[in-house]
C-alpha atoms as a PDB file:
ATOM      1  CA  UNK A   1     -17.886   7.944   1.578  1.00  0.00           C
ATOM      2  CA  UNK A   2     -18.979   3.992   0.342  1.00  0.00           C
ATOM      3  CA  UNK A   3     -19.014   1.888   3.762  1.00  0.00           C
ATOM      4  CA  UNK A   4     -17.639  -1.404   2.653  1.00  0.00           C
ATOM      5  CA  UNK A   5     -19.054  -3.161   5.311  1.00  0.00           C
ATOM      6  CA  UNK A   6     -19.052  -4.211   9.626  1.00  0.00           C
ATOM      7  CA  UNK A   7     -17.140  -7.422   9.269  1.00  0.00           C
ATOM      8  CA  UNK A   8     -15.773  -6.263  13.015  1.00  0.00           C
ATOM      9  CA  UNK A   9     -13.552  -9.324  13.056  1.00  0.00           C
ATOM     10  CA  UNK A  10     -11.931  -7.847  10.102  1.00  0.00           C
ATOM     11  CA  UNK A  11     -11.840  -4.564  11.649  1.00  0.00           C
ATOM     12  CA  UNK A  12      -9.984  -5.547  14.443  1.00  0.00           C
ATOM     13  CA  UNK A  13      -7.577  -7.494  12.722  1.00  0.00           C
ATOM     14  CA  UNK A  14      -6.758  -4.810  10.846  1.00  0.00           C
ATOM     15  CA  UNK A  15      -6.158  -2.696  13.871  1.00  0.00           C
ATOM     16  CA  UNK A  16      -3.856  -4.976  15.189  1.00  0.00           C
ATOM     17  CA  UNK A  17      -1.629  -5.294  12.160  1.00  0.00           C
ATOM     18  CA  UNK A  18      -1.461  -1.310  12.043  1.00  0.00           C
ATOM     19  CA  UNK A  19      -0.725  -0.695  15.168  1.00  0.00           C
ATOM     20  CA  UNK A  20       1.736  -2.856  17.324  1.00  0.00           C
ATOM     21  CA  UNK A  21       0.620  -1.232  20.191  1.00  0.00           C
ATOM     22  CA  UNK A  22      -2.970  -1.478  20.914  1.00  0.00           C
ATOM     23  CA  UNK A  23      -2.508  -3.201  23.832  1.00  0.00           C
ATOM     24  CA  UNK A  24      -5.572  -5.300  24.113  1.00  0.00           C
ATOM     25  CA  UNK A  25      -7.071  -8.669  23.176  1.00  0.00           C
ATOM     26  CA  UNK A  26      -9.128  -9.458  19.613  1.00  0.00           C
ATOM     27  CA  UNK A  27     -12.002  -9.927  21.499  1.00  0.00           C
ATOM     28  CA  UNK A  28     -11.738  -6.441  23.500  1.00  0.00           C
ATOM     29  CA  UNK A  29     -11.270  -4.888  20.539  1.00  0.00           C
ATOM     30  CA  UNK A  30     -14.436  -6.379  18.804  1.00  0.00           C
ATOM     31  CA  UNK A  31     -16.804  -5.384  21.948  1.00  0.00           C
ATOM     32  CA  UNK A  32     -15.821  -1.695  21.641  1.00  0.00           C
ATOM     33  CA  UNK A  33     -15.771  -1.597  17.687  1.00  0.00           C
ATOM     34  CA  UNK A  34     -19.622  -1.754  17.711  1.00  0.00           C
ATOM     35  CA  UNK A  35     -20.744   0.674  20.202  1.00  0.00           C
ATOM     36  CA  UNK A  36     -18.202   2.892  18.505  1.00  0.00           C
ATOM     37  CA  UNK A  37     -20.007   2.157  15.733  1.00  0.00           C
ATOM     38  CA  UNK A  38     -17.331   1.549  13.620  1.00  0.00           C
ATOM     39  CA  UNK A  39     -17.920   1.143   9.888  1.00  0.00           C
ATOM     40  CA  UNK A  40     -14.995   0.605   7.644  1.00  0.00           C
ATOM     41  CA  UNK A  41     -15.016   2.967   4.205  1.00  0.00           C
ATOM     42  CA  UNK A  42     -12.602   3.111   1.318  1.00  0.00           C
ATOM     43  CA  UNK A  43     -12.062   6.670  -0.256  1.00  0.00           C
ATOM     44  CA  UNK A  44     -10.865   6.914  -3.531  1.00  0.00           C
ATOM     45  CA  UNK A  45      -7.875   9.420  -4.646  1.00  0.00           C
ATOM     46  CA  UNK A  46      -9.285  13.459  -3.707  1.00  0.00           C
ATOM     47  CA  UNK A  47     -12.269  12.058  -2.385  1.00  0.00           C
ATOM     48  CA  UNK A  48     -13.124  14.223   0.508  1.00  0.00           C
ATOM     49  CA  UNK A  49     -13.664  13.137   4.377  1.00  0.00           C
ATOM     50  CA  UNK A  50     -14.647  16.313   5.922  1.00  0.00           C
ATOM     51  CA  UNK A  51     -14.402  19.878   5.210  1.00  0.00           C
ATOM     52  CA  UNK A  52     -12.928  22.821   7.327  1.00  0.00           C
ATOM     53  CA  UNK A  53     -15.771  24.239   9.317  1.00  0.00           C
ATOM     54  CA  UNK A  54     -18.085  21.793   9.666  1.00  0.00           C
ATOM     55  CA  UNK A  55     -19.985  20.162  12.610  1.00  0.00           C
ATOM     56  CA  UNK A  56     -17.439  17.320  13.568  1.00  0.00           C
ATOM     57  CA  UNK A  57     -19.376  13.963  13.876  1.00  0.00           C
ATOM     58  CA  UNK A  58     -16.796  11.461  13.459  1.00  0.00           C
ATOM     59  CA  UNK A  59     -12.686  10.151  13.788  1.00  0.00           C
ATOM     60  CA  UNK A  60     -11.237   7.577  11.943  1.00  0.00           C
ATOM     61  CA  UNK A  61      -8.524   5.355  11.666  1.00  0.00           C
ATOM     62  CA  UNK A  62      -6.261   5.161   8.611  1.00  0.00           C
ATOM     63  CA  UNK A  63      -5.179   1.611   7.776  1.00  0.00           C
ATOM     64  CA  UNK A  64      -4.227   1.791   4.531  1.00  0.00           C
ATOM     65  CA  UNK A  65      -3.028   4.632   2.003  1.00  0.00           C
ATOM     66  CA  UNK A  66      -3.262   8.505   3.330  1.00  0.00           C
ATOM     67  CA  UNK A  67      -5.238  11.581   4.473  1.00  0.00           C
ATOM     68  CA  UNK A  68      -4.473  14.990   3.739  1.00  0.00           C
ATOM     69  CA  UNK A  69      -4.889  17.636   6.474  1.00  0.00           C
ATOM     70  CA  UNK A  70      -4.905  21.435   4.742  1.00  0.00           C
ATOM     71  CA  UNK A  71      -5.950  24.500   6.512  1.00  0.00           C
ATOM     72  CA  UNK A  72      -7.464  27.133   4.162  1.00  0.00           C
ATOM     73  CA  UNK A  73      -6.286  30.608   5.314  1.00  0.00           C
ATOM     74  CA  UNK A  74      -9.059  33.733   5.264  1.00  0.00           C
ATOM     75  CA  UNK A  75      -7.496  34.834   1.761  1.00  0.00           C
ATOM     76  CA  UNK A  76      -8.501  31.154  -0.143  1.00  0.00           C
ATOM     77  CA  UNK A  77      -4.706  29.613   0.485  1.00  0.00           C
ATOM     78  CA  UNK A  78      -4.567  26.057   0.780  1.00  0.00           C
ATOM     79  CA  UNK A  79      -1.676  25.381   3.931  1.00  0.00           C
ATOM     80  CA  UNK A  80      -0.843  21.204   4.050  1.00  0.00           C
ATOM     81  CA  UNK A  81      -0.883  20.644   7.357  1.00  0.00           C
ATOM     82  CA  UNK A  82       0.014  16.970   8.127  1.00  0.00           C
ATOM     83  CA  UNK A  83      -0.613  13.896   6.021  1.00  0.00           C
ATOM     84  CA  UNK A  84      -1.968  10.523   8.182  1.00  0.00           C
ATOM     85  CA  UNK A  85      -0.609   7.329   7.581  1.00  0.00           C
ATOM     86  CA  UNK A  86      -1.886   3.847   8.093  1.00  0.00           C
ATOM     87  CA  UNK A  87      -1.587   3.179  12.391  1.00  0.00           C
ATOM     88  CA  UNK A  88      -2.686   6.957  13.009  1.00  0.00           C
ATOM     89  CA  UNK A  89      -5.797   8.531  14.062  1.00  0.00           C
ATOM     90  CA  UNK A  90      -7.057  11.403  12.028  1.00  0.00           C
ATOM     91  CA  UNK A  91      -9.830  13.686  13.874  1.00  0.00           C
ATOM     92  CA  UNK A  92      -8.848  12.282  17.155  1.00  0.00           C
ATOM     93  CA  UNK A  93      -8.731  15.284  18.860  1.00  0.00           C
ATOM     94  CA  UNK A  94     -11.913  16.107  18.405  1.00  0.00           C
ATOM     95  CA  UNK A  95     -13.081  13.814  21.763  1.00  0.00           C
ATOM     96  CA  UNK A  96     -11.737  16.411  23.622  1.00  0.00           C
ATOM     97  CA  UNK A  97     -13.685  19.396  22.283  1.00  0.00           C
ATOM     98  CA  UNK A  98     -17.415  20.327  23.378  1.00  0.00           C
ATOM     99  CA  UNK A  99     -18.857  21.215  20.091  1.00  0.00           C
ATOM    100  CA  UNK A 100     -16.197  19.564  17.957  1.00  0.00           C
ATOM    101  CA  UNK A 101     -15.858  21.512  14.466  1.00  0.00           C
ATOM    102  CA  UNK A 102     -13.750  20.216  11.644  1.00  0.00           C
ATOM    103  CA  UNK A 103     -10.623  21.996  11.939  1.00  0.00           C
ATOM    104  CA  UNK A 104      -9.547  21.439   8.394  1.00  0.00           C
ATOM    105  CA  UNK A 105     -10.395  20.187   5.047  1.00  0.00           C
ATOM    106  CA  UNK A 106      -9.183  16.238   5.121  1.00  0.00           C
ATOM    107  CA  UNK A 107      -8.458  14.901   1.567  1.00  0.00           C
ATOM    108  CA  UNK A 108      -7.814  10.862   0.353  1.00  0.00           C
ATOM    109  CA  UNK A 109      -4.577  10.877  -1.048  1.00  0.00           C
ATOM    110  CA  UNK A 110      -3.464   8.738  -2.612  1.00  0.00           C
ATOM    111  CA  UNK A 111      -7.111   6.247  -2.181  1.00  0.00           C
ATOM    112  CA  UNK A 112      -7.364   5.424   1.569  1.00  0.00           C
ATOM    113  CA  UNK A 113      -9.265   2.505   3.877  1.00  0.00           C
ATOM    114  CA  UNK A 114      -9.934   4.340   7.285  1.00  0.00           C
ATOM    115  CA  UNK A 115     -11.761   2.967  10.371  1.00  0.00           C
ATOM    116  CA  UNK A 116     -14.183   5.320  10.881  1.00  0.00           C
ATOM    117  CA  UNK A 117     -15.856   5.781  14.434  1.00  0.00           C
ATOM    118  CA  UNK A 118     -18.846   7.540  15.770  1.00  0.00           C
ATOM    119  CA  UNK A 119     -17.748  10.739  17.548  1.00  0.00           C
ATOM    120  CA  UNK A 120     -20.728  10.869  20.673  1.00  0.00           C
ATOM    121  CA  UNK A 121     -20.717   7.333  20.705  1.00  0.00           C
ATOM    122  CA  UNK A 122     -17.011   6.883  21.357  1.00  0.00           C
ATOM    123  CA  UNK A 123     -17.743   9.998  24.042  1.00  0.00           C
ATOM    124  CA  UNK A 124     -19.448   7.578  25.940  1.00  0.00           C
ATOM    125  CA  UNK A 125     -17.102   4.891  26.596  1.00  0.00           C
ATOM    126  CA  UNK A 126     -14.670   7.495  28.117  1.00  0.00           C
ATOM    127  CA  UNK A 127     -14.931   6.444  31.685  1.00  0.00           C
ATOM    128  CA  UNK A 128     -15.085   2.341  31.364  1.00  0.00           C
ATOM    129  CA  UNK A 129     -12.151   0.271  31.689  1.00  0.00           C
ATOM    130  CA  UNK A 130     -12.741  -1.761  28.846  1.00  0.00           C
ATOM    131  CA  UNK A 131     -11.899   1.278  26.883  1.00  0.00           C
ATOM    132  CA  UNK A 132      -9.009   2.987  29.059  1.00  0.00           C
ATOM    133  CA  UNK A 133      -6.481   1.535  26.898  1.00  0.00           C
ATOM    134  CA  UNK A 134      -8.018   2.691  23.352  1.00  0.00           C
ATOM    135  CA  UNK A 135      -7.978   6.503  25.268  1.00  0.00           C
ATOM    136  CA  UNK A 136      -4.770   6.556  26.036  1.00  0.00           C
ATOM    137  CA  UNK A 137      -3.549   5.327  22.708  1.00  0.00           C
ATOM    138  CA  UNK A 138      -5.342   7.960  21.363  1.00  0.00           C
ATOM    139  CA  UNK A 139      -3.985  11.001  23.874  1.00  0.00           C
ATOM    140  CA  UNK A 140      -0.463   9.298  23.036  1.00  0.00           C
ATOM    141  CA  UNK A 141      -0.651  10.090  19.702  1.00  0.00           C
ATOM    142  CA  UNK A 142      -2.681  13.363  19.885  1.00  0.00           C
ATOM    143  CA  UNK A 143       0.924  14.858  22.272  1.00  0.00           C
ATOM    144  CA  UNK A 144       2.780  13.459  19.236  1.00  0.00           C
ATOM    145  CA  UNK A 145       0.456  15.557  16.704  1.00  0.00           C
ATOM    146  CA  UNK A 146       0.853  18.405  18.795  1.00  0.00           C
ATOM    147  CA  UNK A 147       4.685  17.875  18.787  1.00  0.00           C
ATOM    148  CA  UNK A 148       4.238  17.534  15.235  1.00  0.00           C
ATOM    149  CA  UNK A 149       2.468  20.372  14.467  1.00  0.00           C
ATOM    150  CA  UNK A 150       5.214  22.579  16.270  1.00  0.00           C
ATOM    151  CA  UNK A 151       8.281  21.071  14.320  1.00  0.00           C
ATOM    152  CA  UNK A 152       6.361  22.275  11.166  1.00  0.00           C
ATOM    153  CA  UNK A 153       5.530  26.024  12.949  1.00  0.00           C
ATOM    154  CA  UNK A 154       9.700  26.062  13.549  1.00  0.00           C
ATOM    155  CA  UNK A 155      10.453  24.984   9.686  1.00  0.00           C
ATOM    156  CA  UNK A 156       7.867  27.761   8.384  1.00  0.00           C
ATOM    157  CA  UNK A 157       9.605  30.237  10.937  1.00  0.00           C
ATOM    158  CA  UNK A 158      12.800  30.386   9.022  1.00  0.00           C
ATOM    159  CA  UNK A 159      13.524  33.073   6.965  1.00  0.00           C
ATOM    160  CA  UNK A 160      13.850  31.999   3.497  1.00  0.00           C
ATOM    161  CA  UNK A 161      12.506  29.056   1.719  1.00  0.00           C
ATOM    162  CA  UNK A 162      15.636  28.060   1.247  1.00  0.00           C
ATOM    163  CA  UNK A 163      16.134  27.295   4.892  1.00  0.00           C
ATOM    164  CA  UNK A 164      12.811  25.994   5.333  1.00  0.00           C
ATOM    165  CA  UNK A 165      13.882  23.658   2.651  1.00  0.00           C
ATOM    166  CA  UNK A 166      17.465  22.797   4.379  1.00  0.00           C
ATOM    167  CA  UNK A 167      15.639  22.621   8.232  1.00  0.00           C
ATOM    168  CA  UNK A 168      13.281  20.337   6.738  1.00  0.00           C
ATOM    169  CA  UNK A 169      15.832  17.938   5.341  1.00  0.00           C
ATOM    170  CA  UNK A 170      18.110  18.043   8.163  1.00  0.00           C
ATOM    171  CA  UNK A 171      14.925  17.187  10.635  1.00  0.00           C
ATOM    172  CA  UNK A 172      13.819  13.874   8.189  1.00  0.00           C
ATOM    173  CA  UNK A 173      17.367  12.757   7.751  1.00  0.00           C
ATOM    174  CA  UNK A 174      17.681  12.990  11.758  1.00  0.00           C
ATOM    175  CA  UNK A 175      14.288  11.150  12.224  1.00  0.00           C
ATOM    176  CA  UNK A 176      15.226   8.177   9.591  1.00  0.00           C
ATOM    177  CA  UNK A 177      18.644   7.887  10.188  1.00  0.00           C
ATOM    178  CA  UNK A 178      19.405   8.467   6.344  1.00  0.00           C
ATOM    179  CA  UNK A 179      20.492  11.323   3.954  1.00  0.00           C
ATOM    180  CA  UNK A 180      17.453   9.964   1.429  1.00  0.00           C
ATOM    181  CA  UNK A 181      14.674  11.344   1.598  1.00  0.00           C
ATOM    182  CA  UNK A 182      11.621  11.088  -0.375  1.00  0.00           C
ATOM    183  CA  UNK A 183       8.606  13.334   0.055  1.00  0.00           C
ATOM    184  CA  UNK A 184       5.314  12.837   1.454  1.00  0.00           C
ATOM    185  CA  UNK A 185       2.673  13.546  -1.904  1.00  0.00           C
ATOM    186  CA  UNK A 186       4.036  15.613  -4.838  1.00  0.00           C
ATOM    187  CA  UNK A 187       5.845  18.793  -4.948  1.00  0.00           C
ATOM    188  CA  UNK A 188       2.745  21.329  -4.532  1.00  0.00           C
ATOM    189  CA  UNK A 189       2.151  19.134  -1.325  1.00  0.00           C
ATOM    190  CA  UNK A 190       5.617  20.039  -0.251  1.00  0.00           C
ATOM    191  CA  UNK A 191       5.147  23.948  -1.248  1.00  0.00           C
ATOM    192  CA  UNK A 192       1.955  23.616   0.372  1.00  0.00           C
ATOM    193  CA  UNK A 193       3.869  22.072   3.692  1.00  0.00           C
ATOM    194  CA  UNK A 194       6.337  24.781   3.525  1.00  0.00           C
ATOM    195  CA  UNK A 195       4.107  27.892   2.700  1.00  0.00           C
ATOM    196  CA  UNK A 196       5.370  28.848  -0.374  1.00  0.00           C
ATOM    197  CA  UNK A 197       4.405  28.460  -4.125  1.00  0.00           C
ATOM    198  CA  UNK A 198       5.682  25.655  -6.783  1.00  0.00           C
ATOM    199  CA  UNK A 199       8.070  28.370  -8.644  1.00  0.00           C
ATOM    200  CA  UNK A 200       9.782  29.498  -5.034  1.00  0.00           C
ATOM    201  CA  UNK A 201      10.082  25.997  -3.864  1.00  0.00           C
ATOM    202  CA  UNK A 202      11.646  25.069  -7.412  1.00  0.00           C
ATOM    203  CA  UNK A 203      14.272  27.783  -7.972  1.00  0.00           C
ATOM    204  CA  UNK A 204      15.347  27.142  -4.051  1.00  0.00           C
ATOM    205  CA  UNK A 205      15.994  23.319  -4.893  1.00  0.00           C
ATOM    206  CA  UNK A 206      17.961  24.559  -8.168  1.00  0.00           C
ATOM    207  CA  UNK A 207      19.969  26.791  -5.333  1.00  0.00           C
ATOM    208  CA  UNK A 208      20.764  24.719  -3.163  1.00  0.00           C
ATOM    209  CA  UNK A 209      21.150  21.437  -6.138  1.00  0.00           C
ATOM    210  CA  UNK A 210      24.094  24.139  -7.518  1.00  0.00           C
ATOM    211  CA  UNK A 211      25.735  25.018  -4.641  1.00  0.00           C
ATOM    212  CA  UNK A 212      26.216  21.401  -3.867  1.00  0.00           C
ATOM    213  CA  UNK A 213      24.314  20.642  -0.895  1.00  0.00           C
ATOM    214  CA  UNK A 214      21.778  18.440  -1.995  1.00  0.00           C
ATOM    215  CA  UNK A 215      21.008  15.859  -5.090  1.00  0.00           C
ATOM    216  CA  UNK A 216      17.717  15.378  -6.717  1.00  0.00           C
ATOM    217  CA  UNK A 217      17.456  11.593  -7.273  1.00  0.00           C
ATOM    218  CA  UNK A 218      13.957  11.629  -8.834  1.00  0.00           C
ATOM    219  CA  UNK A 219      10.665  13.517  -8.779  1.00  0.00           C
ATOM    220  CA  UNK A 220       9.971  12.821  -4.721  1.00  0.00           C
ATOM    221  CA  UNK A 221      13.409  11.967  -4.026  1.00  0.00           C
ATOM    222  CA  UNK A 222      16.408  14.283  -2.439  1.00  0.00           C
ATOM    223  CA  UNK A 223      19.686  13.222  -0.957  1.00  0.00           C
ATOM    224  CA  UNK A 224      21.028  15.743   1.566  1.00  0.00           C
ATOM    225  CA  UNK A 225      24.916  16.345   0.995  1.00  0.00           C
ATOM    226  CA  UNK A 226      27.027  18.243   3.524  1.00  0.00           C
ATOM    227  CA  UNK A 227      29.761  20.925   2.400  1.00  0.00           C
ATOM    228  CA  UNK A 228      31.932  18.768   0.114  1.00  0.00           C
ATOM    229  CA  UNK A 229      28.873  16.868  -1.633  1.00  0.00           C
ATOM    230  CA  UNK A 230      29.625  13.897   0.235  1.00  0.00           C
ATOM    231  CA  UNK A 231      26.262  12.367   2.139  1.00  0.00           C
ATOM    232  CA  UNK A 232      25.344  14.493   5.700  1.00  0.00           C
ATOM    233  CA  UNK A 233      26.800  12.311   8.453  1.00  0.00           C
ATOM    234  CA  UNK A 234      24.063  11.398  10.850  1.00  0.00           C
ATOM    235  CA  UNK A 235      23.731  13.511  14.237  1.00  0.00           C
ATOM    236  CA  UNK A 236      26.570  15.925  13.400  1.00  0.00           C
ATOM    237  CA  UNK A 237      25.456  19.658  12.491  1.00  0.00           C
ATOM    238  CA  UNK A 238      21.425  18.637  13.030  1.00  0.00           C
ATOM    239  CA  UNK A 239      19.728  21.589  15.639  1.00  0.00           C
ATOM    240  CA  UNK A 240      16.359  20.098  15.634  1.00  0.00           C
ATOM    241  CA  UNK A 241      13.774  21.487  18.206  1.00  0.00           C
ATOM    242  CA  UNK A 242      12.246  19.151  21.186  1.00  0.00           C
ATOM    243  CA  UNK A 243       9.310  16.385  19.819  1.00  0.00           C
ATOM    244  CA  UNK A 244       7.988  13.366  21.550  1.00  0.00           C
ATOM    245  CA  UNK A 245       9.299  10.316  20.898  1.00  0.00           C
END
């Protein structure tokens, strides 16, 4: 990864434009950012962070552009796991493990600037005040992961990919309040996200495009329809299971 520098003024200006809530002052956040030793890095498009199964020495900080999380299964499968977005932590859970190990391979996609802090070093801080805030921003969002994680273990529960497709949709349109959606990366991603291959995912969008109950707008873009091809009403017909808010 190319470190583009320790302007930590920068840094924490950045952090504060990303995320609303970080609850403390410039100048807090510029006495922890060093003995975090946080070092800002750009990644360019597939440029790998970490792969699955290595010794975990670091967390990071997306502020701009994406990571990709993917499991790879014992048979050489690739399983899209959860793609981080600028104002979320990627890795975070780590500070909670003894002998962290990456859990997964973690992908740039598309190019990505992440803040990227020193695992032992941020260890460390743990018990000061100055730094009880950034650990419970960080547990906050690690519940949310968790939460997360088990809306996409209920999707890849259903029984077909068609429904996998439909719970999906209906779960987005609930969490944006509209029947467009657009989808995170390209289709493999989503085939990836829903454990299936390209040609499955494809001929269960052509289903479900024919029997009226959705429209594809575009190459990452789907429009939910109910019944009579008319847009899904918001909060009618939506079973979606329990996730932190």
């Amino acid at each position: 990864m190319g470190n583009a520098g320790e302007d930590y003024s920068a840094m924490a200006d950045m952090i504060l434009s990303v995320r609303g809530d970080a609850g403390s002052s410039k100048e807090v956040i510029m006495a922890l950012l060093p003995r975090m030793k946080a070092r800002l890095v750009h990644l360019k498009k597939y440029e790998v962070v970490a792969k699955q199964g290595e010794k975990a020495e670091s967390f990071g900080l997306v502020v701009a552009g994406a990571l990709q999380m993917a499991v790879r299964t014992p048979v050489g499968d690739r399983c899209l796991m959860r793609v981080v977005r600028p104002g979320e932590y990627a890795g975070h859970s780590l500070l909670l493990q003894q002998n962290p190990v990456v859990p997964c391979d973690v992908v740039a996609y598309p190019s990505c600037d992440i803040l990227v802090y020193d695992l032992a070093a941020t260890k460390s801080l743990r018990s000061e005040p100055l730094a009880a805030r950034l650990f419970s921003m960080i547990e906050d969002q690690l519940s949310r992961s968790l939460a997360v994680a088990w809306q996409r273990g209920y999707i890849i529960s259903q029984r077909t990919i068609v429904d996998r497709v439909m719970a999906y949709l209906k779960i987005r349109c609930a969490e944006t309040g509209s029947d467009d959606i657009w989808l995170p990366g390209t289709i493999d991603d989503f085939a990836d996200y829903l454990a299936c291959n390209r040609a499955a995912l494809s001929r269960a969008l052509s289903k479900l495009r024919n029997e009226g109950k959705i429209n594809l707008c575009g190459r990452s873009h789907i429009r939910l329809l109910d019944a009579n091809g008319a847009p899904v009403p918001m909060g009618e017909g939506m079973m979606m299971p329990a996730t932190s808010q």
